[in-house]
N, C-alpha and C. Protein backbone atom coordinates (compact mmCIF):
# COMPACT_ATOMS: atom_id res chain seq x y z
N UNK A 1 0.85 -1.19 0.00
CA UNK A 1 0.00 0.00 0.00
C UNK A 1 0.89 1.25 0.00
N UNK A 2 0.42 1.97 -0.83
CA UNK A 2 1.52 3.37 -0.74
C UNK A 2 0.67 4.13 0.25
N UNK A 3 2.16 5.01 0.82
CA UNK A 3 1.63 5.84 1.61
C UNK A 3 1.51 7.33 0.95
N UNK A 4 1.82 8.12 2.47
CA UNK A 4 0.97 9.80 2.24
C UNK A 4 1.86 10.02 1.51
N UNK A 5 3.34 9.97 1.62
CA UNK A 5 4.85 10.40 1.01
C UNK A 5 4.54 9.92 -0.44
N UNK A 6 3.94 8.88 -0.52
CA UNK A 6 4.52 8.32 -2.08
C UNK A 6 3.36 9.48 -2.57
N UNK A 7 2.01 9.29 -2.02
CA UNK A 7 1.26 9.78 -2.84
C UNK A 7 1.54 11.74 -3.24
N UNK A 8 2.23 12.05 -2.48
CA UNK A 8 2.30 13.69 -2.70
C UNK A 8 4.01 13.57 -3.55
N UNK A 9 4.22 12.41 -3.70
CA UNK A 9 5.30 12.21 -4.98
C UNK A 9 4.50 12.19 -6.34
N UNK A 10 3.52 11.79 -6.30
CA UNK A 10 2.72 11.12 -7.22
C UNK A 10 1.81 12.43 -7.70
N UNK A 11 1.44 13.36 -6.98
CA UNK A 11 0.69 14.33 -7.00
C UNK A 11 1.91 15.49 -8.26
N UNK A 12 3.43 15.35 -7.20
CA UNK A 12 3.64 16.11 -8.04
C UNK A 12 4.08 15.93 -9.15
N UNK A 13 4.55 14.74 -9.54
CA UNK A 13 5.08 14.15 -10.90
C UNK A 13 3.61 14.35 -11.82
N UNK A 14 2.43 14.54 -11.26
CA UNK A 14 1.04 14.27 -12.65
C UNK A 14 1.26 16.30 -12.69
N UNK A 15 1.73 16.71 -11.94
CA UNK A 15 2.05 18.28 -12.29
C UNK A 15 3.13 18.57 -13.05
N UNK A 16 4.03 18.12 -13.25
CA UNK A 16 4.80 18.07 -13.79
C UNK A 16 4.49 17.76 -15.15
N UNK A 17 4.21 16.77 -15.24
CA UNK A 17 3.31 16.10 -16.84
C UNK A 17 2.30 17.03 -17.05
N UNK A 18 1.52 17.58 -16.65
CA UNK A 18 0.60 18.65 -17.02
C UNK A 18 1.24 19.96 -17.55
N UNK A 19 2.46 20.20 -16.74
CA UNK A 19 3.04 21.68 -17.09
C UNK A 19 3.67 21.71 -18.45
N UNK A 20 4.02 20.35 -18.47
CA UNK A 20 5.26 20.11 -19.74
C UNK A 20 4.14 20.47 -21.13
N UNK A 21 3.09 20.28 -21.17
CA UNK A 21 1.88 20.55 -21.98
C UNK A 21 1.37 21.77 -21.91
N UNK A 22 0.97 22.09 -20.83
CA UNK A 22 -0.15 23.63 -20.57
C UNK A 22 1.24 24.56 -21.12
N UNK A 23 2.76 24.13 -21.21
CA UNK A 23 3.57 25.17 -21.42
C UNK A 23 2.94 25.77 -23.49
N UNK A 24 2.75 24.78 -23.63
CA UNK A 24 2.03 25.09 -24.98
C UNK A 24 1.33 26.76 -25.20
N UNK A 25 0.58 26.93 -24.11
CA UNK A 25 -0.79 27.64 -24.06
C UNK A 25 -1.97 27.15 -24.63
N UNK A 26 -2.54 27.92 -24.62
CA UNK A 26 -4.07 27.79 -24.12
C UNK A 26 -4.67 27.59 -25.40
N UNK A 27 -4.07 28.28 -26.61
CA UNK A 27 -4.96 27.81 -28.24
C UNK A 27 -4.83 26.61 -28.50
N UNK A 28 -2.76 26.11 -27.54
CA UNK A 28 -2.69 24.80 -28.33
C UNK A 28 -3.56 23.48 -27.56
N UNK A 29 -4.26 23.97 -26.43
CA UNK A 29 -5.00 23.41 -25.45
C UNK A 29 -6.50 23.20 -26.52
N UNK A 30 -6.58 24.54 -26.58
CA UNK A 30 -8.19 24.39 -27.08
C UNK A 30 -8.21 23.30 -28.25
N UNK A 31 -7.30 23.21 -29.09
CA UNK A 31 -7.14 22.98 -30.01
C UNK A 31 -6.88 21.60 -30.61
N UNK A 32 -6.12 21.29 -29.81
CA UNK A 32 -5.30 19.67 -29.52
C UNK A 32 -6.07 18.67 -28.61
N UNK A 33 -6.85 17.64 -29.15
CA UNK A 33 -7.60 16.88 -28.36
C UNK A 33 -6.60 16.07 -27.26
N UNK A 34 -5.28 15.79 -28.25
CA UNK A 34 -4.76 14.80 -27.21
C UNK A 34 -4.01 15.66 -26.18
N UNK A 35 -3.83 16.89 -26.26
CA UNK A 35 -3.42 17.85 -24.92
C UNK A 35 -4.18 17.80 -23.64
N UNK A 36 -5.60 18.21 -24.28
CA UNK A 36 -7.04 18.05 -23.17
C UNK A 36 -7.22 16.91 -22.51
N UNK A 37 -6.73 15.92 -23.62
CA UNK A 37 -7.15 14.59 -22.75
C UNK A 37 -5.96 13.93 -21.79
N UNK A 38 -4.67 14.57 -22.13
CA UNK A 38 -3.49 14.29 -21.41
C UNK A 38 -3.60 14.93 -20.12
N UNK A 39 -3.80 16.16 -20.12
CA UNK A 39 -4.14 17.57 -18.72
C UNK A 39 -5.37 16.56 -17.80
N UNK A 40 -6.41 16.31 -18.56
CA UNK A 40 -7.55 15.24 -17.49
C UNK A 40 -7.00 14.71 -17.12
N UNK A 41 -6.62 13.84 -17.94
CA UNK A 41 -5.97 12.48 -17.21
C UNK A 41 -4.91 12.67 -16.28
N UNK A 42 -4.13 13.65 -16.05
CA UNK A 42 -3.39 13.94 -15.05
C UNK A 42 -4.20 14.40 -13.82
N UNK A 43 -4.45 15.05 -14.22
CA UNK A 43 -5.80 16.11 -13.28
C UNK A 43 -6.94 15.00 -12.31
N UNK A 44 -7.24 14.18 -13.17
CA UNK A 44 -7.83 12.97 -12.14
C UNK A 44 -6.58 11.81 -11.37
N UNK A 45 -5.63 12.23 -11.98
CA UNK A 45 -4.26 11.49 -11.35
C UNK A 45 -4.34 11.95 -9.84
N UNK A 46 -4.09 13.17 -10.15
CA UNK A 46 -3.89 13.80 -8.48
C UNK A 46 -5.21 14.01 -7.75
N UNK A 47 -6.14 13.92 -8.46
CA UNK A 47 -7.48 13.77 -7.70
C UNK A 47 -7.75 12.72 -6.97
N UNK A 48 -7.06 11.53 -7.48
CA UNK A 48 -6.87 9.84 -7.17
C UNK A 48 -6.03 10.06 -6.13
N UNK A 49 -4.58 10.32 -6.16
CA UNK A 49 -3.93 10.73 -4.85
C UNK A 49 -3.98 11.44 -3.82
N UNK A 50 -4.90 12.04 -4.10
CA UNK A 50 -5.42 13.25 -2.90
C UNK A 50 -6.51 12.31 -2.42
N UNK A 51 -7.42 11.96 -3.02
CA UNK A 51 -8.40 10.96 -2.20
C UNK A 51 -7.93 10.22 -1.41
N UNK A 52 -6.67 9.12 -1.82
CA UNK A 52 -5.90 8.06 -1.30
C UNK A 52 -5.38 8.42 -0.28
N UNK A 53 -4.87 10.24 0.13
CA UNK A 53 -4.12 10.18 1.41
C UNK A 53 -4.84 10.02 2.36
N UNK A 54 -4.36 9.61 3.65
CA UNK A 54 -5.11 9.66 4.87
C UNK A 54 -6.14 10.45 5.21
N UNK A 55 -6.97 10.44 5.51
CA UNK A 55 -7.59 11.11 6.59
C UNK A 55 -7.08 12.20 7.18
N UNK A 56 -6.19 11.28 8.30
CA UNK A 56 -5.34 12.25 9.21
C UNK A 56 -4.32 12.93 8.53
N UNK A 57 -3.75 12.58 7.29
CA UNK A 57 -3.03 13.99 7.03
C UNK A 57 -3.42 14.90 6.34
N UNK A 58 -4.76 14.47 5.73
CA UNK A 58 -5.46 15.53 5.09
C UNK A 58 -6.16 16.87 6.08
N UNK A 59 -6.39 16.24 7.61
CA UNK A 59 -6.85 17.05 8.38
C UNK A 59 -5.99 17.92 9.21
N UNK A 60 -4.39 16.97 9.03
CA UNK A 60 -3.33 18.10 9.52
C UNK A 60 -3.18 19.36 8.73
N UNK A 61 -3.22 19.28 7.36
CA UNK A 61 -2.75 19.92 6.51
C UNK A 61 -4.30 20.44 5.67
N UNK A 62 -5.18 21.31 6.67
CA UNK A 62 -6.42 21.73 6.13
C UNK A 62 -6.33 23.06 5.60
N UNK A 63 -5.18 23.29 5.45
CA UNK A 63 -4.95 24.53 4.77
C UNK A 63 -5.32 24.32 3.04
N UNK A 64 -5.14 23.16 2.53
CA UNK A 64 -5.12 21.93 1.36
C UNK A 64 -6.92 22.01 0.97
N UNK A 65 -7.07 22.57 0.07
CA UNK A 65 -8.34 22.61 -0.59
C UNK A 65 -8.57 21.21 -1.22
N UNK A 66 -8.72 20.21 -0.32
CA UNK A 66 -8.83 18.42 -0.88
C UNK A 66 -10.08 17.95 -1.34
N UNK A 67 -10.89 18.91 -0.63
CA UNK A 67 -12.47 18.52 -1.05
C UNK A 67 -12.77 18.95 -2.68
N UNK A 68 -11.69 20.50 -2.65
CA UNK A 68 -12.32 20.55 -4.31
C UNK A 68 -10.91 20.23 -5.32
N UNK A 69 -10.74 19.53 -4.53
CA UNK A 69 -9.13 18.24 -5.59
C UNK A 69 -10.21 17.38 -5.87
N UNK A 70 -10.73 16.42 -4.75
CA UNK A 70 -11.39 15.11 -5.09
C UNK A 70 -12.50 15.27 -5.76
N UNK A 71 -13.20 16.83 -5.82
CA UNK A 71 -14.52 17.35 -6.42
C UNK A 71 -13.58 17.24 -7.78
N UNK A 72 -13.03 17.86 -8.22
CA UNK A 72 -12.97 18.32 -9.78
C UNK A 72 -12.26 16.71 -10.59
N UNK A 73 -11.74 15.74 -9.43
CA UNK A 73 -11.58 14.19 -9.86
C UNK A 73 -12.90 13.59 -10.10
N UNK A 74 -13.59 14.04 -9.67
CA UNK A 74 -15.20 12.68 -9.46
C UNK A 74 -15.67 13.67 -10.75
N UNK A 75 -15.87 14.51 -11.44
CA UNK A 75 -16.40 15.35 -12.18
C UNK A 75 -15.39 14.60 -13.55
N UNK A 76 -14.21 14.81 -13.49
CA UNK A 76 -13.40 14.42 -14.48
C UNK A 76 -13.78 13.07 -14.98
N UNK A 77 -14.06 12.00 -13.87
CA UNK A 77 -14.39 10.74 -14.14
C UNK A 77 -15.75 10.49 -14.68
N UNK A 78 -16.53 11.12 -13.62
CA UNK A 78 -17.92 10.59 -13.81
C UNK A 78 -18.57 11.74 -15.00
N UNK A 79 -18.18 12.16 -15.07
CA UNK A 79 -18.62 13.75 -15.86
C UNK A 79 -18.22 13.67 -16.92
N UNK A 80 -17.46 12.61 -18.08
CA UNK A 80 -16.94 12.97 -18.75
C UNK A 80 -17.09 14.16 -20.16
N UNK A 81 -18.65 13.23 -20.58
CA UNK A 81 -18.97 14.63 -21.25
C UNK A 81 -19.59 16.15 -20.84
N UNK A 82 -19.71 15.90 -19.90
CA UNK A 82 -19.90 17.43 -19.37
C UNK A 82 -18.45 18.41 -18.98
N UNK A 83 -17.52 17.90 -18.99
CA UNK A 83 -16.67 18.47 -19.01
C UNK A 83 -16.40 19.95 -19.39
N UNK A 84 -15.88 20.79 -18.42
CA UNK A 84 -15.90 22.59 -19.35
C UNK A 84 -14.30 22.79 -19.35
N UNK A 85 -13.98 22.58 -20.72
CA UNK A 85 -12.55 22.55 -21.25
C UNK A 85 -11.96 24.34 -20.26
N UNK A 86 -12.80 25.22 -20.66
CA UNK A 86 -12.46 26.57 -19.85
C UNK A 86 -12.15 26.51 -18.06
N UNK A 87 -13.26 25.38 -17.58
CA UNK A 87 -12.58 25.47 -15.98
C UNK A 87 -11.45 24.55 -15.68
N UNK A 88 -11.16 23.55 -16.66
CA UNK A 88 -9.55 22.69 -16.54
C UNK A 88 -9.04 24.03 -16.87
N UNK A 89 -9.20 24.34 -17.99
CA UNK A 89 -7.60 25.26 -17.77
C UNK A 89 -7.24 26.74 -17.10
N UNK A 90 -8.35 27.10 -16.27
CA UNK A 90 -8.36 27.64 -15.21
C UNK A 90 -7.83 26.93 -14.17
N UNK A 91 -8.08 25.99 -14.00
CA UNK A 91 -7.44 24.88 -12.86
C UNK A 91 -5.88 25.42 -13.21
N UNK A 92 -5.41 24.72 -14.11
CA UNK A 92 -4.00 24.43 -14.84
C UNK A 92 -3.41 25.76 -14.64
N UNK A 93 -4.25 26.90 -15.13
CA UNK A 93 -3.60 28.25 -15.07
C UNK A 93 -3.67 28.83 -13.71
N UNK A 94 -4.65 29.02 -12.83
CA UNK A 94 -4.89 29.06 -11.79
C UNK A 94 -4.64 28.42 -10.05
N UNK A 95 -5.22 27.15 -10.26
CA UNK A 95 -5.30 26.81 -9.01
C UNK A 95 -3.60 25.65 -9.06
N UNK A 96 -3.42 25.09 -10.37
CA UNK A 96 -1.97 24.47 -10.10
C UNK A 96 -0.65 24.71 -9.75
N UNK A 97 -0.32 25.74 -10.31
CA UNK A 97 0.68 26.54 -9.71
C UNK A 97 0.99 26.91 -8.17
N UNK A 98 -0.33 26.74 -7.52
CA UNK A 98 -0.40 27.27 -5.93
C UNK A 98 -0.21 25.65 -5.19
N UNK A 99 -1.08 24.73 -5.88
CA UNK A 99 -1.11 23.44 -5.61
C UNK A 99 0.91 22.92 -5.64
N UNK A 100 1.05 23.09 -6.45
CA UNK A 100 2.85 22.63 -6.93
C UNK A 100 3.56 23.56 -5.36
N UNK A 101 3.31 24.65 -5.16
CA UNK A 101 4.24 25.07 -4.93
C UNK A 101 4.19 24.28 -3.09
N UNK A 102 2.94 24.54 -2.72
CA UNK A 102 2.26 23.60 -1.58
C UNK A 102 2.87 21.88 -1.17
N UNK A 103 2.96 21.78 -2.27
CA UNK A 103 3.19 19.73 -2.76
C UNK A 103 5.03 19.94 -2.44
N UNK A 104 5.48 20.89 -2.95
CA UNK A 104 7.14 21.43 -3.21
C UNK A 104 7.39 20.91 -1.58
N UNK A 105 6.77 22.27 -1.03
CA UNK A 105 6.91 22.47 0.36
C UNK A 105 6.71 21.03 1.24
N UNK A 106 5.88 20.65 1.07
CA UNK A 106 5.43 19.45 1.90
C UNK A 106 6.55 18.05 1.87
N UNK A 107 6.95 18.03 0.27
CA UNK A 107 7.90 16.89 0.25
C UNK A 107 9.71 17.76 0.52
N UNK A 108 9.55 18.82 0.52
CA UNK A 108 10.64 19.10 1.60
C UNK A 108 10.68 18.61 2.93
N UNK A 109 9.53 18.94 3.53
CA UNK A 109 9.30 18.68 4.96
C UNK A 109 9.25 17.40 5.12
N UNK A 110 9.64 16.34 4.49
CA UNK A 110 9.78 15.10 4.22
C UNK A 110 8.02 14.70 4.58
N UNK A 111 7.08 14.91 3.81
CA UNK A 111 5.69 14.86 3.78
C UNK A 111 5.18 15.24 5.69
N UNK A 112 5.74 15.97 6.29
CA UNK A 112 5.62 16.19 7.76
C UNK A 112 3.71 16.08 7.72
């Protein structure tokens, strides 16, 4: 069973794979099916690992907006065609960058 450590390894490597793409921008996003579908599929990556961590370290670390990680995973999955290509890459442009830098910090702190 992996733990909290592996999984906020795991969180940040599907950011990583997302950035290497979103570095494109945003036309080549709109534009490129297999970009969109690469960014989801990451995007429910870390939605999967954020679900998977504990409990308890999700409640140490409630500073961690996890409810709307695992929200925009269950949407990605179960939602597929409803999907709004504009709020992923608001995510991507927006809320990931803050997420990375958070994930940075944490696996410094050796996942404390």
């Amino acid at each position: 069973m992996r733990d909290d450590q592996e999984r906020l390894k795991d969180i940040a490597e599907a950011i990583g794979r997302i950035e290497k793409y979103a570095a494109k921008g945003r036309k080549a996003f709109e534009k490129d099916e297999l970009i969109q579908n690469w960014i989801v599929r990451h995007l429910q990556i870390i939605g999967e690992a954020v679900r998977a961590l504990s409990a308890e370290y999700r409640d140490k670390h409630s500073d961690f907006e996890w409810s709307k990680i695992i929200g925009m995973r269950n949407i990605l999955v179960h939602d597929y065609f409803g999907i709004d290509v504009d709020i992923v890459w608001s995510a991507v442009e927006h809320d990931l960058p803050v997420l990375k830098r958070k994930i940075e910090d944490l696996l410094l702190l050796g996942g404390a």
